[in-house]
C-alpha atoms as a PDB file:
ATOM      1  CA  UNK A   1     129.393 132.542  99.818  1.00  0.00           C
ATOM      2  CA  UNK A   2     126.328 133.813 101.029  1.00  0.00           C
ATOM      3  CA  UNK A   3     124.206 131.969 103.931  1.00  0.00           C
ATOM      4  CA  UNK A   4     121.026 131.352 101.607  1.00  0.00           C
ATOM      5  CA  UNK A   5     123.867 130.393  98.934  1.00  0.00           C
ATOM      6  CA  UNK A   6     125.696 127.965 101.514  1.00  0.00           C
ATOM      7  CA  UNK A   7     122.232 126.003 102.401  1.00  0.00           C
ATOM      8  CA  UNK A   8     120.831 125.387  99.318  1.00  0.00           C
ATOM      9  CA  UNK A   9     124.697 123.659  98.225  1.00  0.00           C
ATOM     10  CA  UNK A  10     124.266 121.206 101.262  1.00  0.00           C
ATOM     11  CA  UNK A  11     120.569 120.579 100.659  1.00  0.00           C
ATOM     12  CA  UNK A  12     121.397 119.522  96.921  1.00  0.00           C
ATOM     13  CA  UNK A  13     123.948 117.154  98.316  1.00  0.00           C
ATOM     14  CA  UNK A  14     123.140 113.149  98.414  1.00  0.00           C
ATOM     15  CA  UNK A  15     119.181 113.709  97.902  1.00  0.00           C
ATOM     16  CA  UNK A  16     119.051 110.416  96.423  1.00  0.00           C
ATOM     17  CA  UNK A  17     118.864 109.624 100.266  1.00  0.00           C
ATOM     18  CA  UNK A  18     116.302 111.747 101.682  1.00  0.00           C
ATOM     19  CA  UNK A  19     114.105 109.174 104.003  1.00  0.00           C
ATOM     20  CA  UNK A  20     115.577 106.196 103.362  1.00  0.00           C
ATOM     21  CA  UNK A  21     117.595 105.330 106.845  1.00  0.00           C
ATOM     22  CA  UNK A  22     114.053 103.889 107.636  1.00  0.00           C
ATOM     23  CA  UNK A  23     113.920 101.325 104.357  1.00  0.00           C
ATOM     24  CA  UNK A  24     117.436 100.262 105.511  1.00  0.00           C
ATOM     25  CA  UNK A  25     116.892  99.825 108.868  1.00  0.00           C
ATOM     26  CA  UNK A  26     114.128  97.278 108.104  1.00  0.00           C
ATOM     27  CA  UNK A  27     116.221  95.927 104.860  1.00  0.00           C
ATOM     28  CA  UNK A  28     116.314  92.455 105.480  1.00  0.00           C
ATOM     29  CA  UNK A  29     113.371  90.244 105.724  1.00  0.00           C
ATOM     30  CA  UNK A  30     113.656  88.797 109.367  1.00  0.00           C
ATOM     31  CA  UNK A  31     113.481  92.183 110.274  1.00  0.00           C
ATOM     32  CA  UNK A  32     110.495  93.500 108.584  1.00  0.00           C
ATOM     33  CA  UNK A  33     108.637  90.164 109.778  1.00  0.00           C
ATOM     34  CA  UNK A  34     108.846  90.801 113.287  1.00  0.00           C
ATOM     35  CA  UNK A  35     107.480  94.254 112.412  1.00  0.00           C
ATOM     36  CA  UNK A  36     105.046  93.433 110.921  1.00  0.00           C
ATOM     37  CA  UNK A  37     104.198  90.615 113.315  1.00  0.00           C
ATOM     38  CA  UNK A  38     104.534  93.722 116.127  1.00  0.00           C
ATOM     39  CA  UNK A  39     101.767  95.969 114.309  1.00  0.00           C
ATOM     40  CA  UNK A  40      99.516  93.060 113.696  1.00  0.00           C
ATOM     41  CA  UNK A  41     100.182  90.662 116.979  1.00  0.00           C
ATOM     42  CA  UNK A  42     100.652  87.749 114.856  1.00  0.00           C
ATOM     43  CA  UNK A  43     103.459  85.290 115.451  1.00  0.00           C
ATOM     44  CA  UNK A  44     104.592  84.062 111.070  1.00  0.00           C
ATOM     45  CA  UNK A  45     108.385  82.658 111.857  1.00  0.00           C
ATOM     46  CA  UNK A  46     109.418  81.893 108.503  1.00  0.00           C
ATOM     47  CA  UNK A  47     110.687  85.420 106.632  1.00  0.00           C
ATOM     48  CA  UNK A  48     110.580  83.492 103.138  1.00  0.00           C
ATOM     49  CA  UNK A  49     106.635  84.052 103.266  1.00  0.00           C
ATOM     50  CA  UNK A  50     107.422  87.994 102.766  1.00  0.00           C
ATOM     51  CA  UNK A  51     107.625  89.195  98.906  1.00  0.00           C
ATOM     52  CA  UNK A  52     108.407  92.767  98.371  1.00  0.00           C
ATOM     53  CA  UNK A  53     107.093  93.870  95.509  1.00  0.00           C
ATOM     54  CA  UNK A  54     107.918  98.277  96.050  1.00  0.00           C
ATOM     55  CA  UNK A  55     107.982  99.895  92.822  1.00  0.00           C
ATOM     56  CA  UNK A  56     111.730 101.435  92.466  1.00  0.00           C
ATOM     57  CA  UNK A  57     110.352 103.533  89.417  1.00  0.00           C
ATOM     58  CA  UNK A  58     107.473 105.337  90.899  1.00  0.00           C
ATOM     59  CA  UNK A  59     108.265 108.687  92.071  1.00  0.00           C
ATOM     60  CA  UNK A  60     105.650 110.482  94.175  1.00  0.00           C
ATOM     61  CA  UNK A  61     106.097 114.169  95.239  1.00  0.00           C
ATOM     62  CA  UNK A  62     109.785 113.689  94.896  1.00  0.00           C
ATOM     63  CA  UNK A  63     110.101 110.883  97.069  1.00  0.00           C
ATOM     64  CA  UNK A  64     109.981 106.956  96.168  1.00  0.00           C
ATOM     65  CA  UNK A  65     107.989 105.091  98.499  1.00  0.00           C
ATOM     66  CA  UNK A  66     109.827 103.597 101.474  1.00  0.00           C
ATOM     67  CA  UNK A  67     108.817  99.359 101.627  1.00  0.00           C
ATOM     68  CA  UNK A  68     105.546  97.129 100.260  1.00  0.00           C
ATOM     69  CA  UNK A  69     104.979  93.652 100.315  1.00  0.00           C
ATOM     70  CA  UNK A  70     102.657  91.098 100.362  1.00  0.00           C
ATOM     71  CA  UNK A  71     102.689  88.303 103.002  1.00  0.00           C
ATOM     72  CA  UNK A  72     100.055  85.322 102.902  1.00  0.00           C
ATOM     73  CA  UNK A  73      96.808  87.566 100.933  1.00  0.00           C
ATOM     74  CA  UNK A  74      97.583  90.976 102.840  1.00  0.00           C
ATOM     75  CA  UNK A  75      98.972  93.842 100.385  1.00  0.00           C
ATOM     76  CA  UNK A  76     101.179  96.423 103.038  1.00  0.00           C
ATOM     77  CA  UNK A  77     102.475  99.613 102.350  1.00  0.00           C
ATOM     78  CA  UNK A  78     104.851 100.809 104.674  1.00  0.00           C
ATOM     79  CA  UNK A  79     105.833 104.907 105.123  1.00  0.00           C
ATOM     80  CA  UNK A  80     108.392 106.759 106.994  1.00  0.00           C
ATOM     81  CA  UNK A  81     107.631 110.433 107.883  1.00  0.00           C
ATOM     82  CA  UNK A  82     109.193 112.787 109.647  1.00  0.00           C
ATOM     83  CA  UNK A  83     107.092 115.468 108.835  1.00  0.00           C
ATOM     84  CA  UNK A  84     103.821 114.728 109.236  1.00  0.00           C
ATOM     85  CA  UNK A  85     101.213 115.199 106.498  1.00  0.00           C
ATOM     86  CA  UNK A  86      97.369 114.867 106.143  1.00  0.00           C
ATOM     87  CA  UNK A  87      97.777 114.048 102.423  1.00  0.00           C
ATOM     88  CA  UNK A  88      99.132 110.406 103.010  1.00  0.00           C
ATOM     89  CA  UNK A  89      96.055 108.561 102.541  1.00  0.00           C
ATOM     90  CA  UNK A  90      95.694 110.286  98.950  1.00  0.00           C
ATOM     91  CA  UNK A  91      99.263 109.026  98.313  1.00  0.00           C
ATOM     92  CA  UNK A  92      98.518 105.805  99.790  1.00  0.00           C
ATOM     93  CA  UNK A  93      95.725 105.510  96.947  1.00  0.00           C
ATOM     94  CA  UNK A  94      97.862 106.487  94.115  1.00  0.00           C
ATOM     95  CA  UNK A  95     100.663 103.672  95.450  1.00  0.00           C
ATOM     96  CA  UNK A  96      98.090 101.078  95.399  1.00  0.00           C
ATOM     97  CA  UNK A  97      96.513 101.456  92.228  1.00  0.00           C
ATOM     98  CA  UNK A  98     100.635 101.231  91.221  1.00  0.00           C
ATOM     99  CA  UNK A  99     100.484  97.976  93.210  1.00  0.00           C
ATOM    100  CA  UNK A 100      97.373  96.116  91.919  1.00  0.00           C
ATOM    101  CA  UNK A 101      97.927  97.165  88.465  1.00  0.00           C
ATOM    102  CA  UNK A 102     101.419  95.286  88.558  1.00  0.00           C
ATOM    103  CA  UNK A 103      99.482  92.201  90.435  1.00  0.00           C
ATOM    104  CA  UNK A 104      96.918  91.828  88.432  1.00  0.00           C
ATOM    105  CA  UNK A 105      98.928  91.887  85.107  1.00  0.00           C
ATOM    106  CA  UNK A 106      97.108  91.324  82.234  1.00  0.00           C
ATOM    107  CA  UNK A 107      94.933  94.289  81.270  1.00  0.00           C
ATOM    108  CA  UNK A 108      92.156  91.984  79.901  1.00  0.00           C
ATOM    109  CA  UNK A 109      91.496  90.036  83.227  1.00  0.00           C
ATOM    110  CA  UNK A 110      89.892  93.214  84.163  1.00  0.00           C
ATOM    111  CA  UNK A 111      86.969  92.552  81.599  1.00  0.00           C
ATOM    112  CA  UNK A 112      86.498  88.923  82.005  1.00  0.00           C
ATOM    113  CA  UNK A 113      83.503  87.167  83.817  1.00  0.00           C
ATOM    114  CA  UNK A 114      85.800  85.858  86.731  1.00  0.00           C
ATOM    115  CA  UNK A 115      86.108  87.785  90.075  1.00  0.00           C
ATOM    116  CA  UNK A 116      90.007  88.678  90.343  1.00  0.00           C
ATOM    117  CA  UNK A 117      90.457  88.012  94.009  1.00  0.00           C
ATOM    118  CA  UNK A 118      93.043  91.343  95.637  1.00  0.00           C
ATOM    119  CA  UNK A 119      95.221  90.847  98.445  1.00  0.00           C
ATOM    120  CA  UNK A 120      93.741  92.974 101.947  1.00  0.00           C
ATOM    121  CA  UNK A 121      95.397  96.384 101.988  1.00  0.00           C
ATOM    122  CA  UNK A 122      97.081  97.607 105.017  1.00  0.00           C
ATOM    123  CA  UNK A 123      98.722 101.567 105.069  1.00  0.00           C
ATOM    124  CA  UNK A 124     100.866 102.221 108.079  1.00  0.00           C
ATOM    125  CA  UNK A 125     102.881 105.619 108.470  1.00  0.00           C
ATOM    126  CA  UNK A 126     105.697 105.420 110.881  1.00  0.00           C
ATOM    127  CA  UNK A 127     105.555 109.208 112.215  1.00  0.00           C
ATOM    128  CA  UNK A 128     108.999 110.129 114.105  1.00  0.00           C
ATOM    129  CA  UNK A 129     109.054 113.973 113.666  1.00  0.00           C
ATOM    130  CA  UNK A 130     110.207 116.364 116.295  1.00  0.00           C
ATOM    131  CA  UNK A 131     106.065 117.732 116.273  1.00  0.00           C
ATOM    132  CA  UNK A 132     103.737 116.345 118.787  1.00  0.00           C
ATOM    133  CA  UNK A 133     101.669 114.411 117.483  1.00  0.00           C
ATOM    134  CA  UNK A 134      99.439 111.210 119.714  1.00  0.00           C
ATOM    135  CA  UNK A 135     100.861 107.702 119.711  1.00  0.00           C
ATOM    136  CA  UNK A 136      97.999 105.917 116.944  1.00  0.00           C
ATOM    137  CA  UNK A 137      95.909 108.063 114.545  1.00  0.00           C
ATOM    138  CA  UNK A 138      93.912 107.311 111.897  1.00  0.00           C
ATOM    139  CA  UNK A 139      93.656 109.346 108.211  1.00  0.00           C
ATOM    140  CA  UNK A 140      91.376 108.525 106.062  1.00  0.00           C
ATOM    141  CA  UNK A 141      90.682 109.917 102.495  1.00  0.00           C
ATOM    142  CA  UNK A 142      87.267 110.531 103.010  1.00  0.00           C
ATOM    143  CA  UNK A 143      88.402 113.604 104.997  1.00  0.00           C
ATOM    144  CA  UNK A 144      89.687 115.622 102.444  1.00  0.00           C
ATOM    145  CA  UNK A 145      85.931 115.322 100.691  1.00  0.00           C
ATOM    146  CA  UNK A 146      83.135 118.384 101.022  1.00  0.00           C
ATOM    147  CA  UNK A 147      82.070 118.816 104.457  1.00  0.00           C
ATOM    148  CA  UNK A 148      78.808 118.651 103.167  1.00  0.00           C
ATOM    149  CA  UNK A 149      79.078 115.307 101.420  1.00  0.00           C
ATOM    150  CA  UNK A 150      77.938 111.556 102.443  1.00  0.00           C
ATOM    151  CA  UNK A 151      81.341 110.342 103.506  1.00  0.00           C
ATOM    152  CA  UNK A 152      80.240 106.735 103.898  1.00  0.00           C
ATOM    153  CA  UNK A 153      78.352 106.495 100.599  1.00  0.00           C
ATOM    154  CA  UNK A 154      81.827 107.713  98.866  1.00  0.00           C
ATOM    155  CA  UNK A 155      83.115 105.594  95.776  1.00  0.00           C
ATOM    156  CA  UNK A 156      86.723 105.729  97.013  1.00  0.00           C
ATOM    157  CA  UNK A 157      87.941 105.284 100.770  1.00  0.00           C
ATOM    158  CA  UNK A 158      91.501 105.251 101.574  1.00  0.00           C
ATOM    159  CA  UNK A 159      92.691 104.696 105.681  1.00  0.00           C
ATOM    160  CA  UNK A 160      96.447 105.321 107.151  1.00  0.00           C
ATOM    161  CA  UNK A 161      97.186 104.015 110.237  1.00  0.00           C
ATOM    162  CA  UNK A 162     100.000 106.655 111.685  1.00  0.00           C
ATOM    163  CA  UNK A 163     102.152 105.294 114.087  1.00  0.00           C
ATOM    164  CA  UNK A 164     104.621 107.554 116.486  1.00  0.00           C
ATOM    165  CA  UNK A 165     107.336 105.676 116.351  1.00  0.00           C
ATOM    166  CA  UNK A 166     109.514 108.362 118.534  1.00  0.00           C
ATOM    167  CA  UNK A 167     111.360 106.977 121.561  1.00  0.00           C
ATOM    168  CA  UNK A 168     109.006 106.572 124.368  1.00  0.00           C
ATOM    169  CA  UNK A 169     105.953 105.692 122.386  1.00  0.00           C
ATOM    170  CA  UNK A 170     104.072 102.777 120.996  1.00  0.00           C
ATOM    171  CA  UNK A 171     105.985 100.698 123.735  1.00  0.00           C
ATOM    172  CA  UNK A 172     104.215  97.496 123.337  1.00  0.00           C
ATOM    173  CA  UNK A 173     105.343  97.464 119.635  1.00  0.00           C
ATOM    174  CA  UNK A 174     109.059  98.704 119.920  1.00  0.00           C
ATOM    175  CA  UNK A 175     108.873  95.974 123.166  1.00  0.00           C
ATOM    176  CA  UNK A 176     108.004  93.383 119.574  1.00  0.00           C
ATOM    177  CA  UNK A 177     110.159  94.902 117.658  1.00  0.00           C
ATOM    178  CA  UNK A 178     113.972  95.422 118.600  1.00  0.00           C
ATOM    179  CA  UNK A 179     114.954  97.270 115.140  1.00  0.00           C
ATOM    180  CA  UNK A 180     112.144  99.425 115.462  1.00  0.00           C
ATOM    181  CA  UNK A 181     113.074 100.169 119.079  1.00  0.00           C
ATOM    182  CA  UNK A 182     116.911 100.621 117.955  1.00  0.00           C
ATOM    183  CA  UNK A 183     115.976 102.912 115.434  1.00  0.00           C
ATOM    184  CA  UNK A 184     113.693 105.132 117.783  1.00  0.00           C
ATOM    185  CA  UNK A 185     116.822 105.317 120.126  1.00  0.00           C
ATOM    186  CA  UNK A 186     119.680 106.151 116.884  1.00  0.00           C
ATOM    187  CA  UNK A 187     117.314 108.874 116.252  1.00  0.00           C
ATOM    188  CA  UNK A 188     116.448 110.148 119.610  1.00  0.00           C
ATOM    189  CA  UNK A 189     120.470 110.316 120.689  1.00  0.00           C
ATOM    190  CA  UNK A 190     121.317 112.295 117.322  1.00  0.00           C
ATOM    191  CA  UNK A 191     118.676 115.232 118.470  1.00  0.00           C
ATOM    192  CA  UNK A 192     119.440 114.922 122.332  1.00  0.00           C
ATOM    193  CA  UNK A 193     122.960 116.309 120.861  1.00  0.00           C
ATOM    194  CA  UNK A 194     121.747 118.809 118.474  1.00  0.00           C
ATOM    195  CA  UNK A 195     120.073 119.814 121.488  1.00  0.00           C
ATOM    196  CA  UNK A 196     123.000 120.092 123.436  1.00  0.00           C
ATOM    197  CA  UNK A 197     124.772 122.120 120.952  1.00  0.00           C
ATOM    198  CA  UNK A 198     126.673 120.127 118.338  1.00  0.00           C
ATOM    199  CA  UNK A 199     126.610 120.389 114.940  1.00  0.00           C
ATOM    200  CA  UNK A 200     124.130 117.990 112.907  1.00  0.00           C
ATOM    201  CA  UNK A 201     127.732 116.279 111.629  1.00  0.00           C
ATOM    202  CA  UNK A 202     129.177 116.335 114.935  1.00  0.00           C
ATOM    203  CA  UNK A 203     125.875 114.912 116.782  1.00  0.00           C
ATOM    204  CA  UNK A 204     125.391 112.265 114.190  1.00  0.00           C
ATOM    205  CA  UNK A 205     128.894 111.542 114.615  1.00  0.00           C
ATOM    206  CA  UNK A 206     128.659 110.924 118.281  1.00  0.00           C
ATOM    207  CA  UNK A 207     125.130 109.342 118.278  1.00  0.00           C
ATOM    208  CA  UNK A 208     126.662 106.821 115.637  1.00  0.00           C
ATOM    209  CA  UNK A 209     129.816 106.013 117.920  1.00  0.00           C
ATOM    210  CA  UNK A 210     127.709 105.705 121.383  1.00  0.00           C
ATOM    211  CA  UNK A 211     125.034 103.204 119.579  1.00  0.00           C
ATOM    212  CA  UNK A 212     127.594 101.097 117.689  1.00  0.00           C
ATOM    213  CA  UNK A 213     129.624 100.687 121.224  1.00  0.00           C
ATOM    214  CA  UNK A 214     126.472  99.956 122.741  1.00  0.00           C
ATOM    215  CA  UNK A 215     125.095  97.336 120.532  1.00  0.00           C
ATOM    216  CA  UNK A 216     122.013  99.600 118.923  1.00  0.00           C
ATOM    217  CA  UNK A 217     121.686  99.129 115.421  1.00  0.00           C
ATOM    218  CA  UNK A 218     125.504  97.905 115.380  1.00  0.00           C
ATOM    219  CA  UNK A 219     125.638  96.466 111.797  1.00  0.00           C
ATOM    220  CA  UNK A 220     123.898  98.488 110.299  1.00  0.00           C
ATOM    221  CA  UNK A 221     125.731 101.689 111.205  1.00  0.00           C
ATOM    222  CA  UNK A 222     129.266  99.964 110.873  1.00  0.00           C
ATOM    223  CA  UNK A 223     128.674  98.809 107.632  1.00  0.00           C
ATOM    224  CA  UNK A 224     126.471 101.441 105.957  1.00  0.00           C
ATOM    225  CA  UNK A 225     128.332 104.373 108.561  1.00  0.00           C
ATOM    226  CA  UNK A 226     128.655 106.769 105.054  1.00  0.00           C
ATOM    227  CA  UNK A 227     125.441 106.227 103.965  1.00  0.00           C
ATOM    228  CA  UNK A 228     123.408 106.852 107.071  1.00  0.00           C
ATOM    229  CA  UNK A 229     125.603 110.182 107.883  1.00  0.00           C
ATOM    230  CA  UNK A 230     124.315 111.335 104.220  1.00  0.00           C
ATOM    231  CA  UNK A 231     120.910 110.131 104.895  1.00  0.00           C
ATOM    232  CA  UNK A 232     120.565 112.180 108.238  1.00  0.00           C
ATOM    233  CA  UNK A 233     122.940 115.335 107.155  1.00  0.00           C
ATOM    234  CA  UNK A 234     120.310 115.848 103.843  1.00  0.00           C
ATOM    235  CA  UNK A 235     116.964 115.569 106.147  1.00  0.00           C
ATOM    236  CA  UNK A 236     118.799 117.801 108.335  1.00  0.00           C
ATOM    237  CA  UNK A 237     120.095 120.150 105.837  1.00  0.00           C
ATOM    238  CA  UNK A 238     116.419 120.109 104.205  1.00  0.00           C
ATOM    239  CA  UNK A 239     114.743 121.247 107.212  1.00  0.00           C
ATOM    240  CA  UNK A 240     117.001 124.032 108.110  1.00  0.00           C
ATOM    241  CA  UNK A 241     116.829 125.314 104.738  1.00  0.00           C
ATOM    242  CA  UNK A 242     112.769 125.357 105.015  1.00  0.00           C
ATOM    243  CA  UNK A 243     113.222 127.633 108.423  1.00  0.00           C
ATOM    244  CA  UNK A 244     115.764 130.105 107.051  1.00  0.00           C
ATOM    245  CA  UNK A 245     113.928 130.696 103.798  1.00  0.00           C
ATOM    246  CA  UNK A 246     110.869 131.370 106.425  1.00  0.00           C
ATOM    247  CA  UNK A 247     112.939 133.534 108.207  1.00  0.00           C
ATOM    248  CA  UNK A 248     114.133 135.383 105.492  1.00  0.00           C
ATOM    249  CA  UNK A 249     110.352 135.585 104.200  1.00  0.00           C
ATOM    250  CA  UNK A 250     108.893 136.749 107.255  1.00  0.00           C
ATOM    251  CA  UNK A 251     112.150 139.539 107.521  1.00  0.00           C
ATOM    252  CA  UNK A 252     110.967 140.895 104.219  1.00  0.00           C
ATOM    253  CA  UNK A 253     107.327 141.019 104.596  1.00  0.00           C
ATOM    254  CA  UNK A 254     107.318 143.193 107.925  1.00  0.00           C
ATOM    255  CA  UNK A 255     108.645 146.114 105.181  1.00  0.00           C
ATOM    256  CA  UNK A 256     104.774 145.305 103.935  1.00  0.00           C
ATOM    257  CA  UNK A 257     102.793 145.485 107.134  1.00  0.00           C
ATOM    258  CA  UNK A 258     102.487 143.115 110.275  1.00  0.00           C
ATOM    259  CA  UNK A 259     100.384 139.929 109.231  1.00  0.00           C
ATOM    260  CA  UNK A 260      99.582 140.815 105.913  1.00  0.00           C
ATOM    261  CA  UNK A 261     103.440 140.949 105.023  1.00  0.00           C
ATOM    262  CA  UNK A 262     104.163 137.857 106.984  1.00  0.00           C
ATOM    263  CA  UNK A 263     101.568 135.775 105.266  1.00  0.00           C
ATOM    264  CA  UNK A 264     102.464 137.316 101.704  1.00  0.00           C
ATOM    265  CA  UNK A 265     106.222 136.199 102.291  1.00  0.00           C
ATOM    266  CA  UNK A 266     105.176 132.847 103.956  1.00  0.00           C
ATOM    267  CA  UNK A 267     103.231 132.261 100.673  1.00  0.00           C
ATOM    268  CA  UNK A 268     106.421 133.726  98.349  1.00  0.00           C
ATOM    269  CA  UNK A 269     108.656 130.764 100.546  1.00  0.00           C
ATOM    270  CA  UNK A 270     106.507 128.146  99.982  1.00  0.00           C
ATOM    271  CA  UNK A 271     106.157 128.754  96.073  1.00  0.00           C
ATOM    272  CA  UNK A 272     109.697 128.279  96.464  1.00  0.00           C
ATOM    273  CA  UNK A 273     109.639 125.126  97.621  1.00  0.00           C
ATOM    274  CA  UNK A 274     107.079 124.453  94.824  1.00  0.00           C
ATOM    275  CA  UNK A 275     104.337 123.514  97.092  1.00  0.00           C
ATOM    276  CA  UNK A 276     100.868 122.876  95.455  1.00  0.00           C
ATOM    277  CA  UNK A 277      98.321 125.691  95.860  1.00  0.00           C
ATOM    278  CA  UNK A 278      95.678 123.468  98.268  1.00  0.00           C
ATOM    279  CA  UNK A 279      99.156 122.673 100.153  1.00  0.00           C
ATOM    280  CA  UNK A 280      99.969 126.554 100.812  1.00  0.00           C
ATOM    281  CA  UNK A 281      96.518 126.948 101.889  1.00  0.00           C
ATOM    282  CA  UNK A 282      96.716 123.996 104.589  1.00  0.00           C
ATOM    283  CA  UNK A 283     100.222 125.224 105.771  1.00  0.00           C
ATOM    284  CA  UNK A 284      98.841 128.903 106.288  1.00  0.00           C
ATOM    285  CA  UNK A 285      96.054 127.689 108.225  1.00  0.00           C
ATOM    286  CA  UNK A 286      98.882 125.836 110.874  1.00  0.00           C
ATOM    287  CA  UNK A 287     101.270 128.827 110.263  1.00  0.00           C
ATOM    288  CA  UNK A 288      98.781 131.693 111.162  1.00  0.00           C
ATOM    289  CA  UNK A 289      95.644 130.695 112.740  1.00  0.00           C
ATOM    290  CA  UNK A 290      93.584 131.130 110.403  1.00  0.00           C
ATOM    291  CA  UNK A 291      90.284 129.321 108.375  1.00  0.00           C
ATOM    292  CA  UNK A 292      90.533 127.877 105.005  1.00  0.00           C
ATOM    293  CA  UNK A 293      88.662 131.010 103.398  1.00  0.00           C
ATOM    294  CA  UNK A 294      90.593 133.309 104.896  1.00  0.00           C
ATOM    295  CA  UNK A 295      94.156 131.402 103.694  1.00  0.00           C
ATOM    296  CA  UNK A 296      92.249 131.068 100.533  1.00  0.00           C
ATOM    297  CA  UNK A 297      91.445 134.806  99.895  1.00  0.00           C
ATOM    298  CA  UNK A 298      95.178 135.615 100.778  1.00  0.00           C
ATOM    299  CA  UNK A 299      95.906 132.891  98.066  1.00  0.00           C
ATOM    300  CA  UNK A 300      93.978 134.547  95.813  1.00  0.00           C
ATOM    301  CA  UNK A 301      95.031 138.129  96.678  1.00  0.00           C
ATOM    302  CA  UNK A 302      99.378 137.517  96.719  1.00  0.00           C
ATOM    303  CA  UNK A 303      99.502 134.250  94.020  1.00  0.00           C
ATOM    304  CA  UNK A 304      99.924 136.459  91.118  1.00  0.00           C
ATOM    305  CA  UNK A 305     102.553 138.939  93.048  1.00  0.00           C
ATOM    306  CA  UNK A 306     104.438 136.650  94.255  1.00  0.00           C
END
């Protein structure tokens, strides 16, 4: 079997579980109080006063979203990436319309004389990629619009609060929260042994024996051990597959000429992974250096070739 061949078999395994270690960690209500009473400095005792209300059904970019719920008249929507994206306010607009369609129900509410009252929405992204990125940022939808537009005037406004939840950072919160500090350290041991030289089996493996002898995340990873090694190998898996189609890419562009090639197979990889045109552009802009137009005009010049 061939290397490419090889990859893509242990990417398609378990995908069903791509991101969700995160949604288990913070499964049970008690748990995903005192987070959210970390993130907000409030002190609610009684997890009963949490409803999660996360759509199962709604698919977005080929991945379901991770937790929402409401809690007294606040609406949150909670997001684990490890890969950190610009576009989550957009998706965090798309999710709520979901959500306050399902609250409000009855279609014809919308056109009576009464004033539906909305719960207050909160977006927070829980960034623990291996990229640096700075401990609290904010995204907001209004960045995507025209440069040369009235931002604050817009119709729509969308903000994500992005949390680095990788170990080390955000220590006041993990010092709140002990699953969210657990699951910083799970995940921190598992890539201080890739790092060392094990396999992504063999360091989950080990990671998962080390924190279950030391108390860190103990029940979870006894009782869901099969689960969370799937979880982890198909993130894993994903993102190796990503660099050795780049790779490969890059390889066969050269034959075409320096930069020019590079960028032409960079764009062939990503239509591949059946990125959206405005997402190739962003990507070549990190990837080479280079504006907007000029990722555009290569866009323009290689789409139809590739």
């Amino acid at each position: 079997m061939s290397r490419t061949k090889e990859v893509e078999t242990n990417v398609t395994v378990n995908r069903q579980y791509k991101d969700r270690l995160f949604k288990l960690v913070f499964e049970k209500k008690e748990d995903l109080l005192q987070l959210y009473n970390a993130i907000n400095d409030t002190d609610y005792d009684n997890p009963e006063d949490i409803e999660v209300n996360t759509l199962e059904d709604v698919v977005y970019m080929g991945m379901k979203n991770d937790i929402s719920f409401l809690i007294t008249d606040v609406l949150n929507l909670y997001e684990h990436q490890s890969t950190f994206s610009p576009n989550m306010p957009l998706r965090g607009l798309l999710y709520f319309a979901r959500l306050y369609q399902k609250i409000v129900g009855n279609e014809k509410k919308i056109y009576s004389g009464k004033l539906i009252e909305l719960p207050y929405p909160q977006f927070v992204v829980f960034y623990n990629g291996t990229a640096k990125e700075p401990e609290r940022m904010e995204l907001k939808l209004s960045d995507a619009f025209p440069v040369w537009s009235k931002k604050e005037n817009a119709a729509l406004e969308c903000r994500a609060i992005v949390l680095n939840v990788n170990l080390g950072y955000n220590k006041e919160v993990m010092k709140k929260c002990k699953k969210l500090k657990e699951y910083a350290e799970y995940i921190a041991r598992v890539r201080y042994y890739l790092d060392a030289g094990y396999s992504v089996e063999e360091a989950i493996d080990k990671a998962t024996d080390e924190c279950i002898d030391e108390g860190i995340l103990e029940q979870i990873l006894m009782d869901n051990r099969g689960e969370v090694r799937s979880m982890l190998l198909t993130e894993y898996n994903e993102q190796a597959h990503i660099e050795y189609e780049k790779e490969i890419s890059y390889e066969e562009g050269l034959a075409d000429g320096e930069k020019n090639g590079q960028i032409k197979g960079a764009i062939r990889t990503y239509q591949k992974l059946k990125l959206k045109r405005e997402d190739i552009v962003l990507a070549l802009v990190e990837d080479f250096d280079i504006s907007e137009d000029e990722a555009t005009e290569y866009m323009e010049k290689y789409w139809a070739q590739t």
